[in-house]
C-alpha atoms as a PDB file:
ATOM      1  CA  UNK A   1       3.672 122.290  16.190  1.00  0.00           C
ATOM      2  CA  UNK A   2       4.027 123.999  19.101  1.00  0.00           C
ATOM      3  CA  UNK A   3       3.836 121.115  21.750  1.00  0.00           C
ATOM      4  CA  UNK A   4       7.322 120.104  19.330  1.00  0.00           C
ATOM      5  CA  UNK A   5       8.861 123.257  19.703  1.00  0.00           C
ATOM      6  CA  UNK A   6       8.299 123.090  23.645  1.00  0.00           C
ATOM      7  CA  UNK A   7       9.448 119.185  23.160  1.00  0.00           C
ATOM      8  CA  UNK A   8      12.297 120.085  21.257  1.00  0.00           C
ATOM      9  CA  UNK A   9      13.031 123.308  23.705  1.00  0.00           C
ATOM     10  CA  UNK A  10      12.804 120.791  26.743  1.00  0.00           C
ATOM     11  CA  UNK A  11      15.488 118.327  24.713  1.00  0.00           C
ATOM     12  CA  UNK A  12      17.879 121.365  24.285  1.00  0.00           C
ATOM     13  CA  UNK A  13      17.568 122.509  27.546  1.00  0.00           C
ATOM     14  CA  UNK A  14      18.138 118.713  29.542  1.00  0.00           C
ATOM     15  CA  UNK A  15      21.360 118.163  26.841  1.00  0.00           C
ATOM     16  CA  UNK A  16      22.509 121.415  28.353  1.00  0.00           C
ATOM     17  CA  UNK A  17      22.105 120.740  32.099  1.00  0.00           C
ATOM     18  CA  UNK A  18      23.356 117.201  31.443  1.00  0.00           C
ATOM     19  CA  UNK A  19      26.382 119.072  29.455  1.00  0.00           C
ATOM     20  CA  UNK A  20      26.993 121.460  32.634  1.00  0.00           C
ATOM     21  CA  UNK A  21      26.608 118.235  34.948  1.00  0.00           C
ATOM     22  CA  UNK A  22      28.966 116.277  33.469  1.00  0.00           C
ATOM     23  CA  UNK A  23      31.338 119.229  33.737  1.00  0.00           C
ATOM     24  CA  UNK A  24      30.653 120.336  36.968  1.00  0.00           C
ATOM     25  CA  UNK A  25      31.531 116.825  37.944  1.00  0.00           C
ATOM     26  CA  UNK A  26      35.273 116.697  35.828  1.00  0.00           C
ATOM     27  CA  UNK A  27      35.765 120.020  37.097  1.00  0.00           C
ATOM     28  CA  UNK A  28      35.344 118.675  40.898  1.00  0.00           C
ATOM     29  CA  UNK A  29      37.109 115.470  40.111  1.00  0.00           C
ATOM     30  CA  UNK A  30      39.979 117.587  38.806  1.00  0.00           C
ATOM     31  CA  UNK A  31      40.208 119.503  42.326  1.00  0.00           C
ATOM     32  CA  UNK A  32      39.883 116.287  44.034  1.00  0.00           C
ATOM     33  CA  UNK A  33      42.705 115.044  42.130  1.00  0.00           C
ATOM     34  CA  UNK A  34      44.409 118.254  42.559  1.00  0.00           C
ATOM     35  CA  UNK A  35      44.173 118.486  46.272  1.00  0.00           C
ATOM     36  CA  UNK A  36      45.390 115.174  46.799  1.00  0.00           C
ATOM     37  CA  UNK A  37      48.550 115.832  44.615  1.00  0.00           C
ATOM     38  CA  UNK A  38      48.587 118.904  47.449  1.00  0.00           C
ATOM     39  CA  UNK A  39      48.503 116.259  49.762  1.00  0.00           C
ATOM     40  CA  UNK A  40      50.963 114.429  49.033  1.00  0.00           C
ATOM     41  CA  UNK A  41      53.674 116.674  48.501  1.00  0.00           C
ATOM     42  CA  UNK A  42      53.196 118.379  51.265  1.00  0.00           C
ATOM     43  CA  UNK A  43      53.176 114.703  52.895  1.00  0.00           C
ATOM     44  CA  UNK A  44      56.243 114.142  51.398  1.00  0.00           C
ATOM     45  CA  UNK A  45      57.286 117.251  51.954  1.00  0.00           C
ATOM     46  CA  UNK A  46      56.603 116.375  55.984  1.00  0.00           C
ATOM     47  CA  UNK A  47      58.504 113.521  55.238  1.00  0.00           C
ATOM     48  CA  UNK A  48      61.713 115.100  54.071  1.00  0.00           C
ATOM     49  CA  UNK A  49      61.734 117.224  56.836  1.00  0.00           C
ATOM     50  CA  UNK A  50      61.957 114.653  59.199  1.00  0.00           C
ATOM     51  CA  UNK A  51      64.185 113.151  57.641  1.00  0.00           C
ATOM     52  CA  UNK A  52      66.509 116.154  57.291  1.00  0.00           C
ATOM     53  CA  UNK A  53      66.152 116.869  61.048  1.00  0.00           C
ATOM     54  CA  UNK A  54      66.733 113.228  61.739  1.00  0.00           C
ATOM     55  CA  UNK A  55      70.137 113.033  59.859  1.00  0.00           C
ATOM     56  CA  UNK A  56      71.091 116.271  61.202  1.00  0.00           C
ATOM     57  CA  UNK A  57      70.537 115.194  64.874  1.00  0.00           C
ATOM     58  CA  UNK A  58      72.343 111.899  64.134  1.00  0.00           C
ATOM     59  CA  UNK A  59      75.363 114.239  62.531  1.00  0.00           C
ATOM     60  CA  UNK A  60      75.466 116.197  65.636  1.00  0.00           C
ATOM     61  CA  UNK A  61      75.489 113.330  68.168  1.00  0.00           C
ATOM     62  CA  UNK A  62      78.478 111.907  66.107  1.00  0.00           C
ATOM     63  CA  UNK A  63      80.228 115.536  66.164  1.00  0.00           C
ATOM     64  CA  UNK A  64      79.955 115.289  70.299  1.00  0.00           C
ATOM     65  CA  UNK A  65      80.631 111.440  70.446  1.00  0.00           C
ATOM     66  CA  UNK A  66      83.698 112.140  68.448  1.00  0.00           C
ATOM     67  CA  UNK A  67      84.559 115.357  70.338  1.00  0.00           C
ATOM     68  CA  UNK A  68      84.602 113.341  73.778  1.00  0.00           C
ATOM     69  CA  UNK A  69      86.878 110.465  72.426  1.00  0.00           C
ATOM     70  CA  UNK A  70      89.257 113.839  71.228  1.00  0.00           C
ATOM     71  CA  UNK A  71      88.954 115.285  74.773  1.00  0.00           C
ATOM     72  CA  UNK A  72      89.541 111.580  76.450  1.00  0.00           C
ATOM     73  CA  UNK A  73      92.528 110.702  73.719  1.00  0.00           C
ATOM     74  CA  UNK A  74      93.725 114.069  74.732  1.00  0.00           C
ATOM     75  CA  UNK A  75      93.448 113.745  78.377  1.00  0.00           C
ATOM     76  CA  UNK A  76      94.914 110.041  78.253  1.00  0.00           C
ATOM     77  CA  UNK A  77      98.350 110.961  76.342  1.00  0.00           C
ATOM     78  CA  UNK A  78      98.832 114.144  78.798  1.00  0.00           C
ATOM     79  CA  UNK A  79      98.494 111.981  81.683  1.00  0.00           C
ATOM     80  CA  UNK A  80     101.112 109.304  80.033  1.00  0.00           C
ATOM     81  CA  UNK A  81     103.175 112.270  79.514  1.00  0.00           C
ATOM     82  CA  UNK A  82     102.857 113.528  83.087  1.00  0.00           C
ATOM     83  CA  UNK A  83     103.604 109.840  83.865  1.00  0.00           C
ATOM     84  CA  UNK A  84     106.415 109.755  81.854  1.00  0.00           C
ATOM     85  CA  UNK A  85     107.776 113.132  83.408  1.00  0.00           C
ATOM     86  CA  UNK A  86     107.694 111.857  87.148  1.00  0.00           C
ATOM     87  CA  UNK A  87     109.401 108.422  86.245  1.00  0.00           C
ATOM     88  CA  UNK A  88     112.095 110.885  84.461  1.00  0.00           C
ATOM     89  CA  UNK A  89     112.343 112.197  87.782  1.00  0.00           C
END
């Protein structure tokens, strides 16, 4: 009777470890899963930034392109003008 009760003890006591394994091991596959979600956004996060930075460069190197054909345009007509002034003349 006793050698059951031990038997039956030892049952109990493996379902329970088994039990805690198996959630030990959801419970890490859960962070792993977690972490790698982490990951990822701030991957994509990266990403975006580069991205952002890129586009922004590109946006400025338009602004000056655009600037210096102003500036040339400019200086172009004012020397037609100055041109124009001395053939007046």
């Amino acid at each position: 009777m006793r050698s059951r009760r031990i038997s039956e003890e030892s049952r109990r006591i493996m379902r329970i470890s088994e039990e805690q394994e198996e959630q030990e091991e959801q419970e890490d596959h859960e962070e792993q899963e977690d972490q790698e979600g982490r990951g990822q956004e701030e991957q994509e996060d990266q990403e975006e930034a580069v991205r952002s930075r890129r586009s922004r460069r590109i946006s400025e190197e338009q602004e000056d392109q655009e600037e210096q054909e102003d500036r040339r345009s400019r200086r172009i007509s004012e020397e037609q003008e100055d041109q124009e002034e001395q053939e007046d003349q």
